[in-house]
Protein backbone atom coordinates (compact mmCIF):
# COMPACT_ATOMS: atom_id res chain seq x y z
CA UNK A 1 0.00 0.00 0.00
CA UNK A 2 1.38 3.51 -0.90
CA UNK A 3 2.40 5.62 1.82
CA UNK A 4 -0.07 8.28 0.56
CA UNK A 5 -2.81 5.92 1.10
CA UNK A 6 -1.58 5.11 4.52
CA UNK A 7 -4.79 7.03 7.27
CA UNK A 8 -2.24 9.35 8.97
CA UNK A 9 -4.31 9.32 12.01
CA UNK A 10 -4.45 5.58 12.40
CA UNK A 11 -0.29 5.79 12.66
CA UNK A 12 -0.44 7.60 15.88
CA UNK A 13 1.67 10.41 14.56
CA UNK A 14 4.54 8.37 13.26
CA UNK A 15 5.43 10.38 10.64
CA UNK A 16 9.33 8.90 10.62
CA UNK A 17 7.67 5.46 10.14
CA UNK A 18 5.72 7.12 7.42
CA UNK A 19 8.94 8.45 5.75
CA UNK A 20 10.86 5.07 6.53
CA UNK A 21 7.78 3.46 4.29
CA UNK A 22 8.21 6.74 1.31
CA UNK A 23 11.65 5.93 1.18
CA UNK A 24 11.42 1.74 0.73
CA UNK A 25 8.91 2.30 -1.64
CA UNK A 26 11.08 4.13 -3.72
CA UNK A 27 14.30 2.06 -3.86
CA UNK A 28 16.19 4.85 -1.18
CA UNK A 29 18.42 3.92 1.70
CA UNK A 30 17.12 4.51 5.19
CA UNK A 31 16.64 8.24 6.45
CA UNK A 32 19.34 9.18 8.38
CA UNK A 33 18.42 11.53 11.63
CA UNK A 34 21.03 12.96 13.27
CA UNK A 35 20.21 16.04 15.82
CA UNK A 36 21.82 18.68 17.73
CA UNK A 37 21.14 19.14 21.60
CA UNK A 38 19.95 23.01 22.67
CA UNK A 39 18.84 24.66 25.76
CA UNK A 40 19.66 22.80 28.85
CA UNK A 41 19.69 19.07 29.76
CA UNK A 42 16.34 19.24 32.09
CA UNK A 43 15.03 21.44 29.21
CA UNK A 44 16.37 20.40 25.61
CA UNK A 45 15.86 21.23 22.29
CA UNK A 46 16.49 19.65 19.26
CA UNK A 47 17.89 21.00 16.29
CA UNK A 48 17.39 17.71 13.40
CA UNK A 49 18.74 16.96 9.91
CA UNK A 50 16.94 14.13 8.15
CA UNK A 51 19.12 12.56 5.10
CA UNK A 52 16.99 10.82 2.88
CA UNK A 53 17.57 9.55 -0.90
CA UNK A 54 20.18 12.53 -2.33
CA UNK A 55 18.53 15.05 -0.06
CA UNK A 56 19.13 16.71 2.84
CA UNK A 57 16.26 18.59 5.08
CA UNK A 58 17.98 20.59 8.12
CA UNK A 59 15.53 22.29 10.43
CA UNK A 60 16.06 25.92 10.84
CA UNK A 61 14.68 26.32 14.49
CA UNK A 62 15.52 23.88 17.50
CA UNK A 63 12.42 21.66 18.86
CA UNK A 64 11.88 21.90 22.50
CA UNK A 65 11.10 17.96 23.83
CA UNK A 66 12.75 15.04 23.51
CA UNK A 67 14.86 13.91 20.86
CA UNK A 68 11.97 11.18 19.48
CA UNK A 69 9.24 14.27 19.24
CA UNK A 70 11.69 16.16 17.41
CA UNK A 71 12.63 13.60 15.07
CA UNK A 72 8.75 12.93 14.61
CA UNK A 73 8.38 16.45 13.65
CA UNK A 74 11.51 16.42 11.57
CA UNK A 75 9.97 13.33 9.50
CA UNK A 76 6.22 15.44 9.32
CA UNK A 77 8.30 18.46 7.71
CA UNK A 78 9.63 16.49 5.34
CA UNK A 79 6.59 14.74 4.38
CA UNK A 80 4.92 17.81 3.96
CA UNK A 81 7.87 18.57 1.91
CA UNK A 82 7.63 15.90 -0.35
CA UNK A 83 3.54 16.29 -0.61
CA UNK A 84 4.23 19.78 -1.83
CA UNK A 85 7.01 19.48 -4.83
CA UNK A 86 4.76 16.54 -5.79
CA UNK A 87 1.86 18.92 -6.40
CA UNK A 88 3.60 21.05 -7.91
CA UNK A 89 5.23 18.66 -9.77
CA UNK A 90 2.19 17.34 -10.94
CA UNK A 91 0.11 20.43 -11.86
CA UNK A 92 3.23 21.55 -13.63
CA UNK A 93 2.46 25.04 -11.32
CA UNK A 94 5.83 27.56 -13.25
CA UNK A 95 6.55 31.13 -11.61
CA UNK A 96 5.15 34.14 -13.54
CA UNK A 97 7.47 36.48 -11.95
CA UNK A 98 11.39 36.42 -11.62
CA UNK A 99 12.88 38.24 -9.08
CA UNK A 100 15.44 41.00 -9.97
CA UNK A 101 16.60 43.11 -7.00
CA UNK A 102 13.82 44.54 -5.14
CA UNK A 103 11.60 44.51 -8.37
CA UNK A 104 9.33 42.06 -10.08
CA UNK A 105 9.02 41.63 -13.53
CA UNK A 106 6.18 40.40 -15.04
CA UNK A 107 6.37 37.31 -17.79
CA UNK A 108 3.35 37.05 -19.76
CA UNK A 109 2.47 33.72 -20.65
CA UNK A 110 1.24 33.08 -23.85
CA UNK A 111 -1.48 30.22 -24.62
CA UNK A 112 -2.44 29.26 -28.34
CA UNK A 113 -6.62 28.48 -28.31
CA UNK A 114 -6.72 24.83 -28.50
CA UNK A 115 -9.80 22.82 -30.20
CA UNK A 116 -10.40 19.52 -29.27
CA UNK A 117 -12.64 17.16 -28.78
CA UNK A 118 -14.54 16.69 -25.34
CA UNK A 119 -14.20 13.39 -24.88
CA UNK A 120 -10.34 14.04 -24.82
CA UNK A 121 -11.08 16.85 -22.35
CA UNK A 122 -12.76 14.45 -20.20
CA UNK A 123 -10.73 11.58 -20.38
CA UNK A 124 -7.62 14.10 -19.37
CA UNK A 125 -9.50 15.56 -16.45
CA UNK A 126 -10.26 11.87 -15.29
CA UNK A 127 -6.33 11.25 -15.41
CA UNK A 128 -5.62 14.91 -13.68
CA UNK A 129 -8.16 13.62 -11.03
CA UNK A 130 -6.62 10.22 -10.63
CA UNK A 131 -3.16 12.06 -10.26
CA UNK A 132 -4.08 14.86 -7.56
CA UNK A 133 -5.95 12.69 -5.65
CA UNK A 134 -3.09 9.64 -6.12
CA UNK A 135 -0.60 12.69 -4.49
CA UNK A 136 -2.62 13.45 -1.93
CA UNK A 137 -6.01 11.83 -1.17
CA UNK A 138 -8.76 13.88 0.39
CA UNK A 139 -8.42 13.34 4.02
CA UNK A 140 -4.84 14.80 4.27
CA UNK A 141 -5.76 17.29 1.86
CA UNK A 142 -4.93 20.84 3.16
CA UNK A 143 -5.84 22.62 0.70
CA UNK A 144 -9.63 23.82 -0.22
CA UNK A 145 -11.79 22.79 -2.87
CA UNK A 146 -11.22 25.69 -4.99
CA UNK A 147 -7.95 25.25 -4.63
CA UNK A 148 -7.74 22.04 -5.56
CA UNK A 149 -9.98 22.44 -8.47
CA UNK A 150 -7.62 25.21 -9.91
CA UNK A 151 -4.61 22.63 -9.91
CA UNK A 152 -7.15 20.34 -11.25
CA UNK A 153 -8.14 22.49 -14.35
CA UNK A 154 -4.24 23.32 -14.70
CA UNK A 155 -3.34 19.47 -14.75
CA UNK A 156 -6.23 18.38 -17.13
CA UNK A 157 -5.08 21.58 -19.33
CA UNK A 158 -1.50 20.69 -19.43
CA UNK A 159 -2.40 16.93 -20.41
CA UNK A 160 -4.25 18.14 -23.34
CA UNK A 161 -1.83 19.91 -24.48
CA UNK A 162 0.64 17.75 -24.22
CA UNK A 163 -1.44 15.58 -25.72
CA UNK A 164 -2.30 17.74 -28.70
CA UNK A 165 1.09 18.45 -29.28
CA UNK A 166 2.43 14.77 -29.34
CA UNK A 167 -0.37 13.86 -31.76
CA UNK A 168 0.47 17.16 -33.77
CA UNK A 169 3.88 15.84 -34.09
CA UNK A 170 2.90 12.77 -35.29
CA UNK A 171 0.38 13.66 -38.23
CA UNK A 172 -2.27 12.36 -36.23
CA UNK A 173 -5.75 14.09 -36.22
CA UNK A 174 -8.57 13.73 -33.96
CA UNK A 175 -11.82 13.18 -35.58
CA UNK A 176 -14.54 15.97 -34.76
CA UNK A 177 -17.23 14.79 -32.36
CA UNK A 178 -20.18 16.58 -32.34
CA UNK A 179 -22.01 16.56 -28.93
């Protein structure tokens, strides 16, 4: 079972176990945690670095506790991490503004009108659906709906154009369907 699918609140919080399970999944070695001891020994903090695959998540602050809450935490940072480049990942989400100095500079993105057919649409929004929720399914979800189903109209867009474009390249035509 994927770790996505895994009920978060059925592990009692154990978000390393969670990221042990990511990282078997996907063929990586073992996270690593390795911490560093703030604050005093009757009140400690921990400041953690996870290691996991090729990358490397340091936390910025210290976590007061014990060194198994902070390494808990560590693990949920990460996982939220991971949840959010996959997102983005998937709904192919590109910055419209590049920093320069103080200023922002404004890229326009330019979109050719597309006709296709709707069962194409349909059958890409079906796929965009499967993928979003597949990242992330509803009961973790953080986001809102209409959040969700802006990614999901970006997805389903980007498929059929990729689509479009593949089939372009190929001489291949889609026959009009009249609905």
């Amino acid at each position: 079972m994927p770790v996505w699918d895994v009920d978060i609140a059925k592990t009692d919080g154990n978000y390393k176990g969670l990221l042990i399970e990511y990282c078997q999944e996907r063929g990586l070695s073992q996270p690593r945690f390795s911490e560093t001891q703030h604050g005093t020994p009757d009140a400690p903090s921990w400041k953690v670095t996870v290691h996991y695959g090729d990358r490397i998540h340091e936390m910025s602050d210290p976590i007061p506790g014990s060194k198994k809450e902070a390494h808990q935490f560590a693990a949920k940072q990460v996982l939220d991490t991971i949840t959010e480049n996959r997102e983005r990942l998937l709904t192919d989400e590109v910055e419209t503004q590049d920093n320069i100095g103080q200023e922002s500079v404004e890229v326009p993105v330019v979109i050719e009108p597309l006709e296709v057919a709707l069962p194409l649409i349909t059958s890409a929004m079906a796929i965009a659906n499967e993928r979003l929720s597949a990242s992330q399914p509803s009961r973790y979800r953080s986001i809102s709906d209409a959040e969700f189903s802006r990614k999901l109209a970006q997805l389903t867009m980007q498929i059929v154009r990729d689509l479009a474009k593949v089939a372009d390249e190929a001489n291949i035509e889609f026959p009009d369907v009249d609905v």
